[in-house]
C-alpha atoms as a PDB file:
ATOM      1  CA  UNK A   1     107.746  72.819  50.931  1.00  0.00           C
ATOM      2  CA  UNK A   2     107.400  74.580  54.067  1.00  0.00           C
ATOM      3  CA  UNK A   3     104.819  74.142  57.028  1.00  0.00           C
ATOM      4  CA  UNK A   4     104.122  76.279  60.093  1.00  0.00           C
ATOM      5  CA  UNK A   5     104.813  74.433  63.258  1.00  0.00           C
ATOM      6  CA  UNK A   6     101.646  74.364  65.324  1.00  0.00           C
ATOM      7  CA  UNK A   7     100.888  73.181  68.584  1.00  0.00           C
ATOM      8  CA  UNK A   8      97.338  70.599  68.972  1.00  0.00           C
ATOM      9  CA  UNK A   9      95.529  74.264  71.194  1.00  0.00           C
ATOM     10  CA  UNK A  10      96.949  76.277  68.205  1.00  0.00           C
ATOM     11  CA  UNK A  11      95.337  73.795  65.705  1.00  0.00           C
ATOM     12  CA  UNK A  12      92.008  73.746  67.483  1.00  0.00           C
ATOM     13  CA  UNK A  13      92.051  77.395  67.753  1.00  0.00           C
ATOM     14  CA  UNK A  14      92.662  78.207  63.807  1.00  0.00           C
ATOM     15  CA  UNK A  15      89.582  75.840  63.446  1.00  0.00           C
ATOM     16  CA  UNK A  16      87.283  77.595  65.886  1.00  0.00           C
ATOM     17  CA  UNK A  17      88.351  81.042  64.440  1.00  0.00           C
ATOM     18  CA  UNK A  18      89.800  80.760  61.120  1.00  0.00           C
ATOM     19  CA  UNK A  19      86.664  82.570  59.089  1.00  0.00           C
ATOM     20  CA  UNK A  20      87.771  79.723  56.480  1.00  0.00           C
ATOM     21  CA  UNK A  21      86.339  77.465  58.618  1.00  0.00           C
ATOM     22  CA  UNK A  22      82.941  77.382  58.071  1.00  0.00           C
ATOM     23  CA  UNK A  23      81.376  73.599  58.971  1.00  0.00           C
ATOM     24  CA  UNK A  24      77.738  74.440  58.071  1.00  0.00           C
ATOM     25  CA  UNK A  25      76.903  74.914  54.323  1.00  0.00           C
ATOM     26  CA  UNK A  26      74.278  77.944  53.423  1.00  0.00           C
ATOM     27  CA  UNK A  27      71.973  76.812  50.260  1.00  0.00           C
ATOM     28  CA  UNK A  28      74.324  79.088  48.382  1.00  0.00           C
ATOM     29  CA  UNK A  29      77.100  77.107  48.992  1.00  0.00           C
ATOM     30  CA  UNK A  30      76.077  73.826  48.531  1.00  0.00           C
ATOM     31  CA  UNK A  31      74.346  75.055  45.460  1.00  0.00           C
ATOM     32  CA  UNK A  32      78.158  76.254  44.332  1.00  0.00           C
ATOM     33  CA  UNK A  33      80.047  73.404  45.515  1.00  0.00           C
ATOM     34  CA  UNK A  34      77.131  71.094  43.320  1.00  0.00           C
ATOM     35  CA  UNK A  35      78.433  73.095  40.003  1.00  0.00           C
ATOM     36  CA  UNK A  36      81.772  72.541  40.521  1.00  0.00           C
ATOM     37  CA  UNK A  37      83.870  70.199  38.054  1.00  0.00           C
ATOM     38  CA  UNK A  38      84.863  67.760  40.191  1.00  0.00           C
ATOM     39  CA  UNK A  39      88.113  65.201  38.039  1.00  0.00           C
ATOM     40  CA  UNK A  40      87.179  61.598  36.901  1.00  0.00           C
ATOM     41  CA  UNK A  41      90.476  60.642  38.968  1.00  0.00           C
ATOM     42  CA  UNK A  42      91.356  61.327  42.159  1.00  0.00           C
ATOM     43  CA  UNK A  43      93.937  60.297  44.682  1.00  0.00           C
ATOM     44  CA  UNK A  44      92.453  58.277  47.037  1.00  0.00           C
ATOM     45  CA  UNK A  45      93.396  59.114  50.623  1.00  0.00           C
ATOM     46  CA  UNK A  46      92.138  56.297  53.482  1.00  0.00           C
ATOM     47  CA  UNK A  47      91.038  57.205  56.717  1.00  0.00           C
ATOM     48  CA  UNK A  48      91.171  55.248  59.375  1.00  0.00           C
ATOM     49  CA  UNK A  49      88.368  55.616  62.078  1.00  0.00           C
ATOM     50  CA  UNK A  50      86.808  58.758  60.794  1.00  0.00           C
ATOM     51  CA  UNK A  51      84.242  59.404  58.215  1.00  0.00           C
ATOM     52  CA  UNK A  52      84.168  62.764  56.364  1.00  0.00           C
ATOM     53  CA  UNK A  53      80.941  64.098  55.328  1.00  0.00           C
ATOM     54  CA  UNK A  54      80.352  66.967  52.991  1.00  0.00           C
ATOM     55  CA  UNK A  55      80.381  70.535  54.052  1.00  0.00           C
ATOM     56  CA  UNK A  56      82.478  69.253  57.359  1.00  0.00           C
ATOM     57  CA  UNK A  57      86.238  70.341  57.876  1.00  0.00           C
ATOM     58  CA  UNK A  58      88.162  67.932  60.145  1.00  0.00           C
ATOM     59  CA  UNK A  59      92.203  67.730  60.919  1.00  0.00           C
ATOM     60  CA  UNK A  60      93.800  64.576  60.348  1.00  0.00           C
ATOM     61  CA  UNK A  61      97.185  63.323  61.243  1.00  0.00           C
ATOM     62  CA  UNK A  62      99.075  62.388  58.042  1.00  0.00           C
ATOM     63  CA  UNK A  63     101.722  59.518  59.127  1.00  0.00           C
ATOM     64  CA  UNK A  64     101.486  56.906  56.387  1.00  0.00           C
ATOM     65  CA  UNK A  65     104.660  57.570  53.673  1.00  0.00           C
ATOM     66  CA  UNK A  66     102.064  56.961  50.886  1.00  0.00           C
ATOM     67  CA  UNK A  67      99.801  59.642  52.522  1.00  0.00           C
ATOM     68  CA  UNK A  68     101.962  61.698  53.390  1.00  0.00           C
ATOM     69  CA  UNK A  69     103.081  61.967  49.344  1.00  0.00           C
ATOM     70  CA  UNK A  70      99.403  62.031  48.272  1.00  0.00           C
ATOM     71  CA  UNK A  71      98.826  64.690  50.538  1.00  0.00           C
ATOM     72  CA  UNK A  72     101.912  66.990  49.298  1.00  0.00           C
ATOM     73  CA  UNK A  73     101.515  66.347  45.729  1.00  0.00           C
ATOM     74  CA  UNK A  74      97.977  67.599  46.597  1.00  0.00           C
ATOM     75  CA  UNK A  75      98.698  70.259  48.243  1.00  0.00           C
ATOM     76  CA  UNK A  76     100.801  72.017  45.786  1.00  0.00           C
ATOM     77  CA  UNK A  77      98.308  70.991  42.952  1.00  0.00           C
ATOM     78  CA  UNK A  78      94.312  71.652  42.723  1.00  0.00           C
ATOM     79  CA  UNK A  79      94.524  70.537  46.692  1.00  0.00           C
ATOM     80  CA  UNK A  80      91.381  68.219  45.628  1.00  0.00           C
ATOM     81  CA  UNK A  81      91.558  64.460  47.169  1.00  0.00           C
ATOM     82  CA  UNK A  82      89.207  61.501  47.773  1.00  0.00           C
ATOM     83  CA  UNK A  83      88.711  60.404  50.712  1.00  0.00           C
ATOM     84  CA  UNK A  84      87.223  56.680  51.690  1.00  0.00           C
ATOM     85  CA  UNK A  85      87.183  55.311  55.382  1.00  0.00           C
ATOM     86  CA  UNK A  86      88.988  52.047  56.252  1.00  0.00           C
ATOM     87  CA  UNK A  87      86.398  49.344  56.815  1.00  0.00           C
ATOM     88  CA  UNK A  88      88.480  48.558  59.827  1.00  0.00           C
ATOM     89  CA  UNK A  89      90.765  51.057  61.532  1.00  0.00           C
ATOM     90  CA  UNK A  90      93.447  49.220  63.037  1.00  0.00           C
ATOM     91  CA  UNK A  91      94.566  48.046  59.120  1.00  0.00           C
ATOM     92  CA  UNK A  92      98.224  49.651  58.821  1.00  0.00           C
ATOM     93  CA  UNK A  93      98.473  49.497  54.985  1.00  0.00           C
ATOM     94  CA  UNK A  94      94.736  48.916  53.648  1.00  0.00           C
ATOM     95  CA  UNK A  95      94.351  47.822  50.239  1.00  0.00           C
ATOM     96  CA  UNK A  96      91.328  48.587  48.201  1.00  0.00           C
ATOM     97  CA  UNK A  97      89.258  46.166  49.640  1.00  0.00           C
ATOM     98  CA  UNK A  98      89.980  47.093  53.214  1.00  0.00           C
ATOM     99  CA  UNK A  99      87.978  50.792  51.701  1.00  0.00           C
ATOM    100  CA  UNK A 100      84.623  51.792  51.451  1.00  0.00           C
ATOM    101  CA  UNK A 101      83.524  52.026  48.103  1.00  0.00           C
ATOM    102  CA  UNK A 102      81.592  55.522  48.914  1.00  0.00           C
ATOM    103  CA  UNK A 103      83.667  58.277  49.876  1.00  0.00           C
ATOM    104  CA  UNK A 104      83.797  62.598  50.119  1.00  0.00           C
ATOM    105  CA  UNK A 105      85.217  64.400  47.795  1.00  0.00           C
ATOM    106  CA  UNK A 106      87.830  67.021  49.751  1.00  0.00           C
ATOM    107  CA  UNK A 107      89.712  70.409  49.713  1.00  0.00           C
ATOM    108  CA  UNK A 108      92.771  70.585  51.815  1.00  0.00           C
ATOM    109  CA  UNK A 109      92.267  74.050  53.426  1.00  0.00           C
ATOM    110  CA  UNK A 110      95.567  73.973  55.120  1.00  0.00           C
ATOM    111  CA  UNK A 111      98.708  71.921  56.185  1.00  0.00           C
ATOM    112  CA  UNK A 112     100.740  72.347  59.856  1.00  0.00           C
ATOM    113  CA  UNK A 113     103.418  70.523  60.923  1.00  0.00           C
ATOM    114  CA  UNK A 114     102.864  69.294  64.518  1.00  0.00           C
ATOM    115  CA  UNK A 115     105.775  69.206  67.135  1.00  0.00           C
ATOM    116  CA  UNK A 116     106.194  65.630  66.938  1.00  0.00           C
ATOM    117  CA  UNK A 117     107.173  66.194  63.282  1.00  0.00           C
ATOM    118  CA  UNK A 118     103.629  65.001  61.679  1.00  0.00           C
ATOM    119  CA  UNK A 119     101.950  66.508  58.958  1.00  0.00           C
ATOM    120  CA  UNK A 120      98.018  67.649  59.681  1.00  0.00           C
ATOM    121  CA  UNK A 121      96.095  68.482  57.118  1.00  0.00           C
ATOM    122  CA  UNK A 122      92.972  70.291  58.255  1.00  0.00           C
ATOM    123  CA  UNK A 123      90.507  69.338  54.941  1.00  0.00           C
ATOM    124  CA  UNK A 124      86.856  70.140  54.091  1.00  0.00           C
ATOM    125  CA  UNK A 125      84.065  67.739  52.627  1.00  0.00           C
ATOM    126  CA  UNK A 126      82.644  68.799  49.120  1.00  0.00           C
ATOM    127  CA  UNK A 127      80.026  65.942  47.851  1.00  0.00           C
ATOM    128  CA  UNK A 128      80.332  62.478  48.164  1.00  0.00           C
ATOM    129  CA  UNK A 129      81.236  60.054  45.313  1.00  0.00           C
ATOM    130  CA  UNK A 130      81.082  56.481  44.648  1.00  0.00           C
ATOM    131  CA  UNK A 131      84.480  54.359  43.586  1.00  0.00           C
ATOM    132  CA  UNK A 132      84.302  52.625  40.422  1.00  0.00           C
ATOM    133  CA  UNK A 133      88.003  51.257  40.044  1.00  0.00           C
ATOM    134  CA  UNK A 134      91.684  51.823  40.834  1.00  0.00           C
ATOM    135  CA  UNK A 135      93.574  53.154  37.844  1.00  0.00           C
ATOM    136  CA  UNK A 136      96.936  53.414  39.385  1.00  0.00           C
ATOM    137  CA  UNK A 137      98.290  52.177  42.957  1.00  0.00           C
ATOM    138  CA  UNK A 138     101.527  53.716  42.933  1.00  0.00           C
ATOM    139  CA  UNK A 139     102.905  55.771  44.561  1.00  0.00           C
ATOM    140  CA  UNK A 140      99.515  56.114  45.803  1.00  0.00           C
ATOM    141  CA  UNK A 141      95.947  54.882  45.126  1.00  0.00           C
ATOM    142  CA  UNK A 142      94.339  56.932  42.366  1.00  0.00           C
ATOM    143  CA  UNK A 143      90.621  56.268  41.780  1.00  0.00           C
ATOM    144  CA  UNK A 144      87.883  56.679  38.881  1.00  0.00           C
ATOM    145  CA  UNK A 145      84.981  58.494  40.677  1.00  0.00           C
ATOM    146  CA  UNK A 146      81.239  58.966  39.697  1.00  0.00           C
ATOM    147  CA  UNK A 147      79.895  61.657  42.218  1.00  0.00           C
ATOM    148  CA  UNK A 148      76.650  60.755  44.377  1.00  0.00           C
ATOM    149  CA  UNK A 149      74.025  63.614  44.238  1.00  0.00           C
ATOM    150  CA  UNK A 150      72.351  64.727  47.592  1.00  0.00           C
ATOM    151  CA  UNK A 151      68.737  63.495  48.237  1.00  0.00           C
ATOM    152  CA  UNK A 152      67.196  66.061  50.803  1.00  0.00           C
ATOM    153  CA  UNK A 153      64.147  64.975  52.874  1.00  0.00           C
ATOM    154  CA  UNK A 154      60.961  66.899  52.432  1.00  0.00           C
ATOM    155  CA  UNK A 155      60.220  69.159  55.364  1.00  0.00           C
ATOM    156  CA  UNK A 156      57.817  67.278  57.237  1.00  0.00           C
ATOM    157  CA  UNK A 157      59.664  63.764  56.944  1.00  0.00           C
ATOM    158  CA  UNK A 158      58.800  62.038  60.379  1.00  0.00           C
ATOM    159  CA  UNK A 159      60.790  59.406  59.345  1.00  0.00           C
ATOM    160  CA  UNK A 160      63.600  61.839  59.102  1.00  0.00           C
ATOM    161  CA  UNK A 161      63.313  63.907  61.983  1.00  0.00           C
ATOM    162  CA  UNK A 162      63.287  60.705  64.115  1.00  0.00           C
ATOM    163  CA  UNK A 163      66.297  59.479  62.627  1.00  0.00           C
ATOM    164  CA  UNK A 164      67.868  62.504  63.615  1.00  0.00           C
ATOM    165  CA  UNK A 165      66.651  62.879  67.457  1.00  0.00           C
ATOM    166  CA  UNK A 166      68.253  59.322  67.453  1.00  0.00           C
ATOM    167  CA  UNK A 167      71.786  60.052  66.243  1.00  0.00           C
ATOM    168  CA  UNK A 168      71.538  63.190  68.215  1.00  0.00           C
ATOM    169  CA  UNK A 169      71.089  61.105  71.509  1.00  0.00           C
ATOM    170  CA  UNK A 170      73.671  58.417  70.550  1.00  0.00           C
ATOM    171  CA  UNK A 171      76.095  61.357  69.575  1.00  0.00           C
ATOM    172  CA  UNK A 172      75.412  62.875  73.031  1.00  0.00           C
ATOM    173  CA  UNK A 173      76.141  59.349  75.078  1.00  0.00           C
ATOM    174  CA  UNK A 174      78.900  58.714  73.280  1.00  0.00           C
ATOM    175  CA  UNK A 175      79.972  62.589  74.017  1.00  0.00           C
ATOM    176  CA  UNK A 176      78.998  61.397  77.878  1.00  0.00           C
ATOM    177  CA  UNK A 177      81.394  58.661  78.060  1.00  0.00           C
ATOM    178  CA  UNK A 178      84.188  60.200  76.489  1.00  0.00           C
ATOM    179  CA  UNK A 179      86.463  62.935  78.961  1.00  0.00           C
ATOM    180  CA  UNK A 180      88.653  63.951  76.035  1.00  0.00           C
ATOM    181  CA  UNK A 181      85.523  65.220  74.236  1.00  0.00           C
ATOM    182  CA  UNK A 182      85.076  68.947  75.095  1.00  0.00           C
ATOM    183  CA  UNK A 183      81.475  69.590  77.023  1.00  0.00           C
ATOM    184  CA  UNK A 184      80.839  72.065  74.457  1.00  0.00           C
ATOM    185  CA  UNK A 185      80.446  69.643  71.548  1.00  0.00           C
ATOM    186  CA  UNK A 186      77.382  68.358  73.510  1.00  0.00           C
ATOM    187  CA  UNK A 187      76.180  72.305  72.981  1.00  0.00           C
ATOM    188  CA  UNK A 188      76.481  71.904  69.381  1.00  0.00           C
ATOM    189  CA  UNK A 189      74.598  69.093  68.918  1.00  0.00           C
ATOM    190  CA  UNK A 190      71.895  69.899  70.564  1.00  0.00           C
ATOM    191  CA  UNK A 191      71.340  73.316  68.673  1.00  0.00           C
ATOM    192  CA  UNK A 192      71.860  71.745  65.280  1.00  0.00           C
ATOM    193  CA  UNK A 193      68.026  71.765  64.921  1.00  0.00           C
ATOM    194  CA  UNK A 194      67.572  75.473  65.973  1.00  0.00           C
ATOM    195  CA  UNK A 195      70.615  76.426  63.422  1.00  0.00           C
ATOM    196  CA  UNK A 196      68.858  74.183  60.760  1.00  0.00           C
ATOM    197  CA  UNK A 197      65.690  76.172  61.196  1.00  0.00           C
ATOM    198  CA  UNK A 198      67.076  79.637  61.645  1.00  0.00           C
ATOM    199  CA  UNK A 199      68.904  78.894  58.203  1.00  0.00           C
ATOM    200  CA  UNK A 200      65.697  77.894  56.900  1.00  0.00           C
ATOM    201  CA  UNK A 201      63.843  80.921  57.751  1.00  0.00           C
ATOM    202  CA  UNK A 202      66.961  83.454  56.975  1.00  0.00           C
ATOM    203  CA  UNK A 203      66.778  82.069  53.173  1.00  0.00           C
ATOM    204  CA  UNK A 204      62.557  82.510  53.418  1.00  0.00           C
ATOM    205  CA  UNK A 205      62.868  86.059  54.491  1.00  0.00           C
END
């Protein structure tokens, strides 16, 4: 299997401009992605400091051997994965009970090979599922799944909107006190109201 050989401002730039790469979900597509028939086992891929959350597309770095074979056997399949976060990050081989039990369902929308001879995987969140048990653990973990179904607040949820303004601001600290975070990210999160409400008046119109 062949990869293209990327460099990390040739990754980022796919991302930005690939018109694949779309990291907020109309109503249309979240209604489509909801219909889809998701497997009752899927490899389980864990992530270590990162969570994946559905409709978001994110590049990881694929170094693990095990991952690195769930990720190829993917690829060249239905290129449908689980994915659970590590409950701490700095495990180097987690076993099931270093994983969260509630995890996203992913598509691998590409693979690059990096110069230092790693495999990225840039992958997008579908829906999120919940783990019910491992069926198989070699030559990777393979899980039976029971998807989670979204519960949307109603419009005028206080409750909600304050929880948001809250992650917004720790999102923007965190953005603050990190110099390898690009300014621009602070941008984004502070319009993700005003793109929330202009998708909620383009579907009204």
């Amino acid at each position: 299997m062949k990869y293209k050989t990327v460099d990390q401002s040739y990754l980022s730039d796919i991302i930005e401009n690939d018109t694949e790469f779309l990291p907020l979900m109309s109503d249309e597509d979240e209604a489509k992605i909801s219909k889809e028939n998701t497997p009752e086992v899927l490899p389980i891929l864990p992530l270590r400091n990162t969570v994946l959350f559905p409709g978001v597309i994110i590049p990881i770095t694929i170094g693990r051997e095990r991952s690195v074979k769930l990720i190829k056997d993917a690829d060249s399949g239905n290129k449908t994965i689980g994915v659970l976060s590590q409950k701490q990050f700095d495990t180097e081989e987690p076993v099931i009970e270093d994983l969260n039990v509630i995890g996203t369902v992913a598509h691998i929308l590409k693979m690059l090979k990096m110069p230092d001879g790693n495999i990225t995987a840039v992958i997008q969140g579908r829906k999120r599922f919940f783990l019910n048990e491992i069926v198989s653990s070699e030559p990777y973990y393979k899980g039976k799944i029971s998807e989670l179904k979204e519960v949307k607040p109603i419009e005028s949820d206080d409750e909600f909107d304050a929880l948001v303004d809250s992650v917004k601001e720790l999102a923007l600290k965190i953005i603050e006190e990190s110099p390898n975070i690009p300014t621009e990210a602070s941008i984004a999160i502070k319009n993700i109201k005003i793109q929330l409400l202009q998708l909620t008046l383009f579907h009204r119109t």
